[in-house]
PDB file of N, CA and C in Angstrom:
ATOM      1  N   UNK A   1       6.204 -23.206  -6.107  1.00  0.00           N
ATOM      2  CA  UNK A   1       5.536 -23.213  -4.817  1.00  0.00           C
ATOM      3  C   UNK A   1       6.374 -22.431  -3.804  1.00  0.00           C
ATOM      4  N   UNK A   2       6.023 -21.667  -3.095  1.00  0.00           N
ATOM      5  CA  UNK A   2       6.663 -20.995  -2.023  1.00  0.00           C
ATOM      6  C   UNK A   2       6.709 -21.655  -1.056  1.00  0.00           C
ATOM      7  N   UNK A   3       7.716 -21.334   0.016  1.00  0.00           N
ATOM      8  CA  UNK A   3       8.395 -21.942   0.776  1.00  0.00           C
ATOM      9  C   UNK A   3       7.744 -21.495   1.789  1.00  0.00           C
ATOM     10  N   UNK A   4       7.154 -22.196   3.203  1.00  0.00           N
ATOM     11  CA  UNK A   4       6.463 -21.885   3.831  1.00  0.00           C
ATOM     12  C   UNK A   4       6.938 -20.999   5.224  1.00  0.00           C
ATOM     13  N   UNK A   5       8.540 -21.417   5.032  1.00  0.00           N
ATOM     14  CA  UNK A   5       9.228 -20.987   6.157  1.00  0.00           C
ATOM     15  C   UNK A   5      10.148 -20.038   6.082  1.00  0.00           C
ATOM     16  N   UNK A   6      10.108 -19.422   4.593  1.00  0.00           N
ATOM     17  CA  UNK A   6      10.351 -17.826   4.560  1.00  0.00           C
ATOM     18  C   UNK A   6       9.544 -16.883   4.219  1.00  0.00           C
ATOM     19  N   UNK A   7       8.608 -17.512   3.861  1.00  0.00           N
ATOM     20  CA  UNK A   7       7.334 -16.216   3.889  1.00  0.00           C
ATOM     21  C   UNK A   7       7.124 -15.311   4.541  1.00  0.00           C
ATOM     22  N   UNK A   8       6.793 -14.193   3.788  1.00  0.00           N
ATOM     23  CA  UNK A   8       6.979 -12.821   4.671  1.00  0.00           C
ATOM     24  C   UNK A   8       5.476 -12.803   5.278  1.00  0.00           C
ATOM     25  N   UNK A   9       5.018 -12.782   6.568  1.00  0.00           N
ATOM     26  CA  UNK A   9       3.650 -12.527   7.404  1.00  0.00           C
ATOM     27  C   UNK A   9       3.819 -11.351   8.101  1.00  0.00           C
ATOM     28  N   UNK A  10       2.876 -10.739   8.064  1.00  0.00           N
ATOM     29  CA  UNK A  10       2.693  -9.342   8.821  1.00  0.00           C
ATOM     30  C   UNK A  10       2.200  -9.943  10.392  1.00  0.00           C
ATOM     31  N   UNK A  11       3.127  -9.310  11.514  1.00  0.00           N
ATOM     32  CA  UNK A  11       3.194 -10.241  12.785  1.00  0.00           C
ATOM     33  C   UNK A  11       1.941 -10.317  13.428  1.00  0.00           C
ATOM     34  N   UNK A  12       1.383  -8.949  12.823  1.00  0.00           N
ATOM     35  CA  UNK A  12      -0.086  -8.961  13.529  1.00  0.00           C
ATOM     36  C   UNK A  12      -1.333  -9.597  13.059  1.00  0.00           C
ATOM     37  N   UNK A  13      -1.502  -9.270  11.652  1.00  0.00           N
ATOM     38  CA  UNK A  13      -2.976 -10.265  10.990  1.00  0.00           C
ATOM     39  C   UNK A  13      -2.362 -11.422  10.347  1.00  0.00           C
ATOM     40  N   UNK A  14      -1.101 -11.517  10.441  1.00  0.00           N
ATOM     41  CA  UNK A  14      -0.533 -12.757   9.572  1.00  0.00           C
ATOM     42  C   UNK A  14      -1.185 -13.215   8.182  1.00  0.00           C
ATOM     43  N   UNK A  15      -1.218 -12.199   7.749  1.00  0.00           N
ATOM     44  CA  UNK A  15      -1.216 -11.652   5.927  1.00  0.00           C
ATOM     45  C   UNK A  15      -0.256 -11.848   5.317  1.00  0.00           C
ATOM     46  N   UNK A  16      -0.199 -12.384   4.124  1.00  0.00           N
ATOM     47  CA  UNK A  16       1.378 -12.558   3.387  1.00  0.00           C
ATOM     48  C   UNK A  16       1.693 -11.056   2.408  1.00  0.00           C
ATOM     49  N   UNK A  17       3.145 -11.461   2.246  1.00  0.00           N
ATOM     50  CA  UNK A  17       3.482 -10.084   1.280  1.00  0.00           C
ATOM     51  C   UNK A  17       2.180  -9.943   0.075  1.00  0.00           C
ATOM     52  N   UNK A  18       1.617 -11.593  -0.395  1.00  0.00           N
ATOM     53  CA  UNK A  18       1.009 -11.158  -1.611  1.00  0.00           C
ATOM     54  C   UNK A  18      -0.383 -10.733  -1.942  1.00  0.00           C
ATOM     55  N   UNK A  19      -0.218 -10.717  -0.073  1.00  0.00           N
ATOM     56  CA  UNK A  19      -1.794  -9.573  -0.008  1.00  0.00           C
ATOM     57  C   UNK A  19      -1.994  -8.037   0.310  1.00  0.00           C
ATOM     58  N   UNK A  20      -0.960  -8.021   1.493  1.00  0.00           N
ATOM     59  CA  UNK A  20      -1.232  -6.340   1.827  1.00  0.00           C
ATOM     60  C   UNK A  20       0.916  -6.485   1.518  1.00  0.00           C
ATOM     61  N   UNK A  21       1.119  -5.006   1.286  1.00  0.00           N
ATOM     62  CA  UNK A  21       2.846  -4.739   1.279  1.00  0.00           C
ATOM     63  C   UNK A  21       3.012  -4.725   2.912  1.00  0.00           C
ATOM     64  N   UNK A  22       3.946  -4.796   3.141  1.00  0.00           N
ATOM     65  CA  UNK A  22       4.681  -5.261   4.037  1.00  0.00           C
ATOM     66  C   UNK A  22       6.270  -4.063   4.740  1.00  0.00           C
ATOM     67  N   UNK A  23       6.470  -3.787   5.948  1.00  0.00           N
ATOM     68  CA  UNK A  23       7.521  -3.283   6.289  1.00  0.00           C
ATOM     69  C   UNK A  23       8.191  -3.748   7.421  1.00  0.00           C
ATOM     70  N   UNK A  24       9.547  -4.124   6.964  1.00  0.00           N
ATOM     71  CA  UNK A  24      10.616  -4.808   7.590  1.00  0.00           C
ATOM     72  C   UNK A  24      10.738  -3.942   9.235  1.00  0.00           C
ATOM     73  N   UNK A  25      10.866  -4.844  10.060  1.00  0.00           N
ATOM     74  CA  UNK A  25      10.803  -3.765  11.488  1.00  0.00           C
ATOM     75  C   UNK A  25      12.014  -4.340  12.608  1.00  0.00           C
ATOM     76  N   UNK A  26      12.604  -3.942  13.257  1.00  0.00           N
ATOM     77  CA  UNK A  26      13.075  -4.593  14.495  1.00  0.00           C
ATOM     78  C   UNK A  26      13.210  -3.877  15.654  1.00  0.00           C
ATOM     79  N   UNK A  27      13.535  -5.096  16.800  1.00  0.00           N
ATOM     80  CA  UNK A  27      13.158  -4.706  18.141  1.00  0.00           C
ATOM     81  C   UNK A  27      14.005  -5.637  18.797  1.00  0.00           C
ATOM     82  N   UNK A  28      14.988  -5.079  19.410  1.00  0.00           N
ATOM     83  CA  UNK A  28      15.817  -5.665  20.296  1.00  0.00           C
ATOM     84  C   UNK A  28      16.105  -6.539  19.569  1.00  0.00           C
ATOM     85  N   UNK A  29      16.687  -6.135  18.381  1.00  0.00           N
ATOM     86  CA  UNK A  29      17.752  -7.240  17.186  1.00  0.00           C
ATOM     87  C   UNK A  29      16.961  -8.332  17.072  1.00  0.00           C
ATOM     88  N   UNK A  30      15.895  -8.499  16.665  1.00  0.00           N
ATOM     89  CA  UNK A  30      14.654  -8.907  16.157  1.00  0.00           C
ATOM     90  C   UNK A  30      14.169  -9.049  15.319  1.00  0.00           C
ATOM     91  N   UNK A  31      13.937  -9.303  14.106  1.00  0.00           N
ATOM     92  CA  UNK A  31      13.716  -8.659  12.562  1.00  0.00           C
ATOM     93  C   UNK A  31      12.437  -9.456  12.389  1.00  0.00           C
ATOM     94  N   UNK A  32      11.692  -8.943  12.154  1.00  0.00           N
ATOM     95  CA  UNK A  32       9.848  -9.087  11.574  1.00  0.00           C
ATOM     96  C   UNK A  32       9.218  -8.334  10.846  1.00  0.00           C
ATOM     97  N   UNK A  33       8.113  -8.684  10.405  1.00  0.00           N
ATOM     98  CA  UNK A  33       7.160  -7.715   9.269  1.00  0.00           C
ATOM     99  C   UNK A  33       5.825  -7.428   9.783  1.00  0.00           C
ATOM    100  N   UNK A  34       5.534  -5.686   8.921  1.00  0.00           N
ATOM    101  CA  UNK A  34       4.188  -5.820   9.535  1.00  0.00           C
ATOM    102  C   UNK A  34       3.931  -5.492   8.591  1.00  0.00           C
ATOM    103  N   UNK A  35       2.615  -5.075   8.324  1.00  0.00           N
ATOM    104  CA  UNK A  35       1.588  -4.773   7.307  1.00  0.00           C
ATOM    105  C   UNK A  35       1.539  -3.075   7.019  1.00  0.00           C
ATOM    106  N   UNK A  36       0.934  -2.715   6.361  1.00  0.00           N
ATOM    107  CA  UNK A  36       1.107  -1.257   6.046  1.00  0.00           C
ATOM    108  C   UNK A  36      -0.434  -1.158   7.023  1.00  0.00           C
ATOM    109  N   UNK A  37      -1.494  -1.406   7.035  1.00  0.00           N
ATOM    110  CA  UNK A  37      -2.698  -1.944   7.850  1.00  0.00           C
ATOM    111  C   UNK A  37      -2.646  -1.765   9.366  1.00  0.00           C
ATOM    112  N   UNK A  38      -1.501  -2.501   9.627  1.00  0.00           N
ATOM    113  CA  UNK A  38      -1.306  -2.750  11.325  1.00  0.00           C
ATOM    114  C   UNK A  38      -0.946  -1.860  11.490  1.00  0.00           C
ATOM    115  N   UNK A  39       0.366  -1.199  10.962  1.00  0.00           N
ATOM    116  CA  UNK A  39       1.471  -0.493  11.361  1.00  0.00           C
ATOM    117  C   UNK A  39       0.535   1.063  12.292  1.00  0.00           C
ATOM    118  N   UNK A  40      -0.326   1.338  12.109  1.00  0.00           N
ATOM    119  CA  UNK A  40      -0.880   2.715  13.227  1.00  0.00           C
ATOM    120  C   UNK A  40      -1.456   1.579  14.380  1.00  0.00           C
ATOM    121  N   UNK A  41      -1.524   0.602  14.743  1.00  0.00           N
ATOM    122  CA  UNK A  41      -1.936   0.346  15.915  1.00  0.00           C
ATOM    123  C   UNK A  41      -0.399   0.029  16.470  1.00  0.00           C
ATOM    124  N   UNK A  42       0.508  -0.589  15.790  1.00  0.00           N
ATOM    125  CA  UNK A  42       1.718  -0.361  16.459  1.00  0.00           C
ATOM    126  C   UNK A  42       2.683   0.681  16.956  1.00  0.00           C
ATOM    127  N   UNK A  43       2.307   1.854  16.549  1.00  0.00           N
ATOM    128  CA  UNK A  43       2.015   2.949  16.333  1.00  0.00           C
ATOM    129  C   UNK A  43       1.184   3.665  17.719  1.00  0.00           C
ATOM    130  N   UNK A  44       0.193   3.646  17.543  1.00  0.00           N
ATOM    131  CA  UNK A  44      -1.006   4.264  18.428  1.00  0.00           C
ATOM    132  C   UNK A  44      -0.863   3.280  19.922  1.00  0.00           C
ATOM    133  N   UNK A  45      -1.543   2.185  19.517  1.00  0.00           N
ATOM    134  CA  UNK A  45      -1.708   1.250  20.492  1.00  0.00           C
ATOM    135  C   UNK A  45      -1.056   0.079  20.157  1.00  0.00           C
ATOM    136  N   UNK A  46       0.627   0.200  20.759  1.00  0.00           N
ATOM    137  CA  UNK A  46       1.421  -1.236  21.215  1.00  0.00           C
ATOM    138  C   UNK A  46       1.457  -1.939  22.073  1.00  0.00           C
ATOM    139  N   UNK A  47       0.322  -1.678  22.901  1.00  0.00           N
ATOM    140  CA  UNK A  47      -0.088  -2.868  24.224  1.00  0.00           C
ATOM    141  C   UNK A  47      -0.612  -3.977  23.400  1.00  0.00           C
ATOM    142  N   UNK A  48      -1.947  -3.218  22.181  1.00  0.00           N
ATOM    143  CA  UNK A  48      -2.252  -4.772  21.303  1.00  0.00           C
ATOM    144  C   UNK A  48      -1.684  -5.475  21.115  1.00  0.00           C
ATOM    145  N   UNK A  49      -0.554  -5.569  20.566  1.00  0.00           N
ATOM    146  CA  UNK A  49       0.419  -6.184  19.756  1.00  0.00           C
ATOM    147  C   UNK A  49       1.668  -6.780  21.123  1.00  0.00           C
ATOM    148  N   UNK A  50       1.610  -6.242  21.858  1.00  0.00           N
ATOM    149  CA  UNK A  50       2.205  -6.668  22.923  1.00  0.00           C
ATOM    150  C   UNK A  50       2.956  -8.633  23.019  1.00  0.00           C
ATOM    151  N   UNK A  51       1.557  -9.617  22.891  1.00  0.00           N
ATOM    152  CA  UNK A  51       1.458 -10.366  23.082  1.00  0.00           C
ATOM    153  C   UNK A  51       2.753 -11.446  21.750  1.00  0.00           C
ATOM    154  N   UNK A  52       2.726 -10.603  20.838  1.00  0.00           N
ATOM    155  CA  UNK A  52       3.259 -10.692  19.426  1.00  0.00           C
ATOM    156  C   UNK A  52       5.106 -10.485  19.254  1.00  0.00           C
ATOM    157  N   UNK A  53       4.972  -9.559  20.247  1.00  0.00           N
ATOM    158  CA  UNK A  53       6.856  -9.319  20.537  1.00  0.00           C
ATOM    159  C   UNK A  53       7.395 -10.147  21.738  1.00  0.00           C
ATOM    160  N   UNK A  54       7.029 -11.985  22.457  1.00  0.00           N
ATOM    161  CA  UNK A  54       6.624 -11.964  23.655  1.00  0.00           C
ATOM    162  C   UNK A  54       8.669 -12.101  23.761  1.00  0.00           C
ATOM    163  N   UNK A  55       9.104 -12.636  22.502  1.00  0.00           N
ATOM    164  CA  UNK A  55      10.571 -12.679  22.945  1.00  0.00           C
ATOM    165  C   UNK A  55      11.498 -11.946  22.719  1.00  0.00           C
ATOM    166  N   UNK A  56      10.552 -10.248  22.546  1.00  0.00           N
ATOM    167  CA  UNK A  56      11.685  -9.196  22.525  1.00  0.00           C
ATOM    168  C   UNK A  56      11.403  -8.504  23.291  1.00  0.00           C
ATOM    169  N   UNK A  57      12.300  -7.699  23.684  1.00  0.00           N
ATOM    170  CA  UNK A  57      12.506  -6.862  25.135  1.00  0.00           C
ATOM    171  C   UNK A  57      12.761  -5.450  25.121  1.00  0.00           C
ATOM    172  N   UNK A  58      12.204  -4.882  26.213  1.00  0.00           N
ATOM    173  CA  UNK A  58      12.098  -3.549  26.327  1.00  0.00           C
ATOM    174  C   UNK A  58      12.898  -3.085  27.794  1.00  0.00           C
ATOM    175  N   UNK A  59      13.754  -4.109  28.242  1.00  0.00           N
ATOM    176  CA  UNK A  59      14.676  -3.679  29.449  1.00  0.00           C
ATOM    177  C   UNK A  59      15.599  -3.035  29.014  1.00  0.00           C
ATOM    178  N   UNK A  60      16.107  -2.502  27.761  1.00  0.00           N
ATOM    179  CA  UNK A  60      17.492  -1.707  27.836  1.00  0.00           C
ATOM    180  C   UNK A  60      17.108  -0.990  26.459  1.00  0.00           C
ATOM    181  N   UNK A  61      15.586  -0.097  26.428  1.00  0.00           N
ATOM    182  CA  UNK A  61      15.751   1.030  25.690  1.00  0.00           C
ATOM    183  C   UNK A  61      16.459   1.709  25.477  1.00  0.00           C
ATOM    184  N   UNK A  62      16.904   2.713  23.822  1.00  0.00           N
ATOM    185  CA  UNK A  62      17.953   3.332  23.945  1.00  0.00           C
ATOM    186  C   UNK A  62      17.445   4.653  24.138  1.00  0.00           C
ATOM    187  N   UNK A  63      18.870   5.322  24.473  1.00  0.00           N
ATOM    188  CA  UNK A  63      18.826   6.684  25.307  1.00  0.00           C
ATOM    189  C   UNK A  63      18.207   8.059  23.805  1.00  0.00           C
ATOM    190  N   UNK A  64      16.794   8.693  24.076  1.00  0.00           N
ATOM    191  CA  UNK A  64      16.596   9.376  23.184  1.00  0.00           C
ATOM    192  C   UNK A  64      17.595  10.345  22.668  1.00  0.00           C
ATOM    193  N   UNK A  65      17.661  10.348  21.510  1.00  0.00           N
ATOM    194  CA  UNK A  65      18.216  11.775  20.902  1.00  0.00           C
ATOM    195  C   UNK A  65      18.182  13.081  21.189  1.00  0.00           C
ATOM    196  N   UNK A  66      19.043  13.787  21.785  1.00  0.00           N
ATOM    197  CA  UNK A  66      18.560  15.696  22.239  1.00  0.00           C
ATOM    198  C   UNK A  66      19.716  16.274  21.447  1.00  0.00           C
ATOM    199  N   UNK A  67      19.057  17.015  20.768  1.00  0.00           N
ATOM    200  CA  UNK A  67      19.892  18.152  20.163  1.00  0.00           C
ATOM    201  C   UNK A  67      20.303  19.152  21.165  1.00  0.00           C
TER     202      UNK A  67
END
């Protein structure tokens, strides 16, 4: 029987690994999963998903890369 409290859920449809695959993600030292499914609206549109990151933070983005 699997353990209910390490199961991998995709943060957005809350799908388990043993339905759709799954990719490990983080955000402000955060570590969660999403779905291969979700992943273009997190992607495209991350206001959706907004509600889903409510205890990670976007006050100290890091500084982009310039060659």
């Amino acid at each position: 029987m699997t353990d209910q409290s390490t199961e991998k859920k995709c943060v957005s449809c809350e799908r388990s690994e043993q339905v759709v695959p799954l990719v490990a993600i983080t955000f402000a030292q955060n570590g969660t999963w999403i779905c291969t499914q979700c992943l273009p609206t997190l992607i495209h549109d991350p206001n959706r998903l907004v509600h889903k990151f409510q205890n990670m933070t976007t006050d100290n983005p890091p500084e982009p890369l310039l060659d």
